[in-house]
Protein backbone atom coordinates (compact mmCIF):
# COMPACT_ATOMS: atom_id res chain seq x y z
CA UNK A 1 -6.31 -16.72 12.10
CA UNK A 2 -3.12 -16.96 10.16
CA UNK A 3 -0.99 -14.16 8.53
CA UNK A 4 -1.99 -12.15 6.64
CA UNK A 5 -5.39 -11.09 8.39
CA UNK A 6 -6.07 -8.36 5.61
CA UNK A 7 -5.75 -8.26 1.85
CA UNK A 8 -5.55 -5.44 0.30
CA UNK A 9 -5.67 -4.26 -3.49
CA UNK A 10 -3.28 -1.52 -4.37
CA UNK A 11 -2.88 1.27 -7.21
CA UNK A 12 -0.82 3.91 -7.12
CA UNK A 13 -0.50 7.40 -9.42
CA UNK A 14 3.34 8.90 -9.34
CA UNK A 15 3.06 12.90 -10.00
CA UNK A 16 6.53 14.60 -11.10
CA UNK A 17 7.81 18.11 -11.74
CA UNK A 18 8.90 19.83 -14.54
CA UNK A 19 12.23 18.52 -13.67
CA UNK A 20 12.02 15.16 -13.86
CA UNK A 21 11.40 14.62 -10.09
CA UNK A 22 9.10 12.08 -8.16
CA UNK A 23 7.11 14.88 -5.78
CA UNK A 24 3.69 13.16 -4.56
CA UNK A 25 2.60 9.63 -4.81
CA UNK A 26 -1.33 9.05 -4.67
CA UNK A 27 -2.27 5.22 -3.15
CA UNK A 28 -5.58 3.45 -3.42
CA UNK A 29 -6.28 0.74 -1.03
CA UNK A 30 -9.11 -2.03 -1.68
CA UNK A 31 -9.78 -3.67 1.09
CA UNK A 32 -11.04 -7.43 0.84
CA UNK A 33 -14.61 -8.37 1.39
CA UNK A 34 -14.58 -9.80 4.79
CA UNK A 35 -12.34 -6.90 6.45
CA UNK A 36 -14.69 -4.10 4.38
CA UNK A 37 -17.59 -6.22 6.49
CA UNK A 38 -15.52 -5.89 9.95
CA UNK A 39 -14.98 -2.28 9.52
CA UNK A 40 -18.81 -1.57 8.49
CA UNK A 41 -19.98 -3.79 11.20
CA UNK A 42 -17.85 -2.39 13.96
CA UNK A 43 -18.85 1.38 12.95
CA UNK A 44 -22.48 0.90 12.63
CA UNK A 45 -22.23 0.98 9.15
CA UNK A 46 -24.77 -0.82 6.20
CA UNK A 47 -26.37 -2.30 9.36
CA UNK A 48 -29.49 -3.73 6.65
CA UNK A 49 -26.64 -5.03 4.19
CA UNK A 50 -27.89 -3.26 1.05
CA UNK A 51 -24.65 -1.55 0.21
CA UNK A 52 -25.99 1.56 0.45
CA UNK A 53 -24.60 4.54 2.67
CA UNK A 54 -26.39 7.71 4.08
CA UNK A 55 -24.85 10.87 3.84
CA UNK A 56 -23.58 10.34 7.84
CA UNK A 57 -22.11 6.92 7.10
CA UNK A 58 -20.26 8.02 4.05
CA UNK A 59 -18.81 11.05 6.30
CA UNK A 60 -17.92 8.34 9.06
CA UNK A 61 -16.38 5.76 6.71
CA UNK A 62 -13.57 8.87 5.71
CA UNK A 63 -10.50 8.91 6.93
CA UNK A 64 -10.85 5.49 9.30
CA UNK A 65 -7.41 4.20 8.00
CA UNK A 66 -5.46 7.43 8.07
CA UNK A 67 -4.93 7.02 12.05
CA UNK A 68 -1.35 6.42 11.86
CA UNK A 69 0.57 5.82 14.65
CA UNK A 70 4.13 7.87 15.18
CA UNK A 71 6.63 6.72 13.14
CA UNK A 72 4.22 4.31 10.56
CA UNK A 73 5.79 4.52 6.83
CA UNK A 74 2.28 3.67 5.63
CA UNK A 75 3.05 0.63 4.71
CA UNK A 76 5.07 2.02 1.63
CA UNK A 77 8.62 2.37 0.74
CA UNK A 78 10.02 4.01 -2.43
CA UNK A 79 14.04 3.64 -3.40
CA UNK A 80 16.10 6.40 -5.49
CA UNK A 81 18.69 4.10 -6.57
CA UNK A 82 19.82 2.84 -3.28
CA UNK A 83 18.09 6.08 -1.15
CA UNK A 84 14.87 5.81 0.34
CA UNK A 85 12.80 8.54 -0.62
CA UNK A 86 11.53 10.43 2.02
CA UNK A 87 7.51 10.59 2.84
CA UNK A 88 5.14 12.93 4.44
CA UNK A 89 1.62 11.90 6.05
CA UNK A 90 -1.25 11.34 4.34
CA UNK A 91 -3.32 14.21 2.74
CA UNK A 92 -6.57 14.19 0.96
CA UNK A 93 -8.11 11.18 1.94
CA UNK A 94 -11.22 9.87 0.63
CA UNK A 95 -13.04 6.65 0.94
CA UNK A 96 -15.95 5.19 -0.67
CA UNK A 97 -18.02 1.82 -0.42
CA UNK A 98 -19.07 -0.06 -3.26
CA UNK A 99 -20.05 -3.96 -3.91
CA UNK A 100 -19.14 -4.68 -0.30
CA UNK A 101 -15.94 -3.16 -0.17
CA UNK A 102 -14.57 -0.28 0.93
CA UNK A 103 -11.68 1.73 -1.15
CA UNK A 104 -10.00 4.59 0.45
CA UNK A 105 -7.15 7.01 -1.24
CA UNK A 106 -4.57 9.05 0.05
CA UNK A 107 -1.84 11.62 -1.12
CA UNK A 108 1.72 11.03 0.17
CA UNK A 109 4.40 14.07 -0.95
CA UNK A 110 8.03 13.54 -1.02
CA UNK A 111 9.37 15.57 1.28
CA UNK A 112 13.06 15.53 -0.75
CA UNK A 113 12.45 16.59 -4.06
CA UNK A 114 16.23 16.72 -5.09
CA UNK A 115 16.70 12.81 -5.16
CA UNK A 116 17.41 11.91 -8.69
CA UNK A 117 17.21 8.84 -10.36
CA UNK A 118 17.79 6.10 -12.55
CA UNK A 119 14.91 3.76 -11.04
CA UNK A 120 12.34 4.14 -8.66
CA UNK A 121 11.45 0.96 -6.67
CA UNK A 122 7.95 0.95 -4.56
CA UNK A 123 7.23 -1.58 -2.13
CA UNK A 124 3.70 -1.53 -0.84
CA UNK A 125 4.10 -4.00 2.15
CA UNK A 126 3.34 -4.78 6.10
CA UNK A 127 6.77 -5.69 7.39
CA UNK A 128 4.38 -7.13 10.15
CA UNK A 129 2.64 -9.36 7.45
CA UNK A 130 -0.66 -8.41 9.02
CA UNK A 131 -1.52 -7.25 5.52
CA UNK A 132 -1.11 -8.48 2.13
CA UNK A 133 -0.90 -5.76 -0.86
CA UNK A 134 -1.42 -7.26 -4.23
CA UNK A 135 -0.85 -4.54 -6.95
CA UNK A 136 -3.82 -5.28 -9.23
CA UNK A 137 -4.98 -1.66 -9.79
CA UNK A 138 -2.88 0.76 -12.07
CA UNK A 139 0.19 2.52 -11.93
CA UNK A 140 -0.15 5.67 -13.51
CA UNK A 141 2.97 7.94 -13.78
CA UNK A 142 2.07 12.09 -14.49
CA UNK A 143 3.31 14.39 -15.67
CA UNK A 144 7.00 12.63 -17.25
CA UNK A 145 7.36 10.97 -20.45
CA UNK A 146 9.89 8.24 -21.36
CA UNK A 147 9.54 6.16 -18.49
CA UNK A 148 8.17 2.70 -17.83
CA UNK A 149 6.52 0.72 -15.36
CA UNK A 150 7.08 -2.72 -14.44
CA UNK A 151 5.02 -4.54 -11.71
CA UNK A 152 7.25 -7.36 -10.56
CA UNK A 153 5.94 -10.14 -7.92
CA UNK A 154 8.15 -11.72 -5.88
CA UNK A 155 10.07 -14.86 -7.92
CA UNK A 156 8.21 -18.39 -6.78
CA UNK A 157 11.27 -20.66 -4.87
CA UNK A 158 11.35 -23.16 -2.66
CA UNK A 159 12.67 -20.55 -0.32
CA UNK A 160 10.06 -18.46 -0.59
CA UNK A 161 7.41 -20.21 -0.42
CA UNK A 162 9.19 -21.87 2.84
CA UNK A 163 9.82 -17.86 4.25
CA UNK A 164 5.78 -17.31 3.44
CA UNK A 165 4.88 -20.53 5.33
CA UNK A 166 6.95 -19.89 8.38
CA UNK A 167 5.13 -16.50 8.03
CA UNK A 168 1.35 -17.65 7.79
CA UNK A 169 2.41 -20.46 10.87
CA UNK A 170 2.95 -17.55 13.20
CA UNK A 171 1.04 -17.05 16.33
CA UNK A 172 -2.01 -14.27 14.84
CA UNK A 173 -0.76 -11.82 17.48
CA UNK A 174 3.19 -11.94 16.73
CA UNK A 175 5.44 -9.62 15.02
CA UNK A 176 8.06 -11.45 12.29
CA UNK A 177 10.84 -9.31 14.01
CA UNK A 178 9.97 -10.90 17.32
CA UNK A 179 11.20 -14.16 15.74
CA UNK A 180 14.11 -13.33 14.31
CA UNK A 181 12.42 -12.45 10.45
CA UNK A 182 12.96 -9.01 11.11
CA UNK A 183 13.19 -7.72 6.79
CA UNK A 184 11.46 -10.84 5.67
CA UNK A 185 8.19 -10.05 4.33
CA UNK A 186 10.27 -7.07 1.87
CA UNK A 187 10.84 -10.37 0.03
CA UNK A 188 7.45 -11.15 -0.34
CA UNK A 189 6.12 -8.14 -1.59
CA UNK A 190 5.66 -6.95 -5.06
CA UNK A 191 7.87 -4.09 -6.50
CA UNK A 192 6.82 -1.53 -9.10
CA UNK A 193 9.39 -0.38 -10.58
CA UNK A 194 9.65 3.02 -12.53
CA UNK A 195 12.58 3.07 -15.46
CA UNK A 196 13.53 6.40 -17.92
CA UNK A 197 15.13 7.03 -20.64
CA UNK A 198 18.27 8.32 -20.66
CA UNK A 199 18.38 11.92 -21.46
């Protein structure tokens, strides 16, 4: 009953232009065995638990996370240096089922392609700490050479592990910002973070 309710496992493939510039960002989202089991459950899905779809469950299963509500960042945020880098709704999304969980991808494009940068920093993370993102897939940059990726979790202090235990102690139906946390769980999350050479 505690937060986070969903844990998800995240990879994500950066596409840039001839220039140099970020212009679509393509996520993959594992979702954990016991949510996958909600979701098939509640949609009539793999009913006889054999892991196997038919042709009209597979068609169901796509696209049942891409319902975003007005205003929902996806649960993503990407820095230019200090500028947040603009994102469009998703595109292109797939899902499949395998092993008891369900994997969906998406295609996100930058809607401002004239940001530059030094460093990219991406934040996959629920500021309502309803889900958890763990970056334990790939991060695969296209289509630019010279740069690096770094997947950074968030340091282990006493203060943060106090911050995530205040978190996981609130009420299953509240919202961090409703108790004055509003921000917190960006400190929680991991950053990828995208360096290049100097040209």
């Amino acid at each position: 009953m505690a937060h986070p309710h969903i844990f998800v496992d995240t990879g994500l493939d950066l596409y840039f232009t001839a220039e140099g510039m970020l212009s679509e960002v393509r996520v993959t989202w594992s979702y954990d065995a016991f949510y996958s089991l909600l979701i098939t459950q509640d949609m009539g899905i793999d009913l006889d638990g054999d892991g196997l779809l038919t042709d009209a469950e597979r068609a169901a299963l796509q696209g049942f996370d891409m319902k975003w509500s007005p205003g929902f960042n996806g649960d993503l945020v990407i820095y230019a240096g200090n500028a947040e880098v603009p994102l469009s709704a998703p595109r292109d999304y797939s899902a499949r089922f395998v092993l008891g969980r369900i994997t969906t991808f998406h295609t996100r494009d930058v809607t401002d392609q004239n940001l530059s940068f030094d460093m990219l920093k991406i934040q996959p993370y629920d500021a309502t700490y309803y889900t958890a993102y763990d970056v334990t897939y790939p991060v695969i940059l296209h289509g630019i050479e010279g740069c690096e990726t770094q997947v950074q979790p968030p340091r282990q202090t006493a203060d943060l592990t106090a911050l995530r235990d205040q978190l996981s102690g609130l009420d299953p139906d509240a919202d961090p910002a409703d108790v004055g946390l509003d921000g917190a769980v960006a400190l929680l999350a991991t950053s990828v973070n995208v360096t290049c050479a100097a040209s």
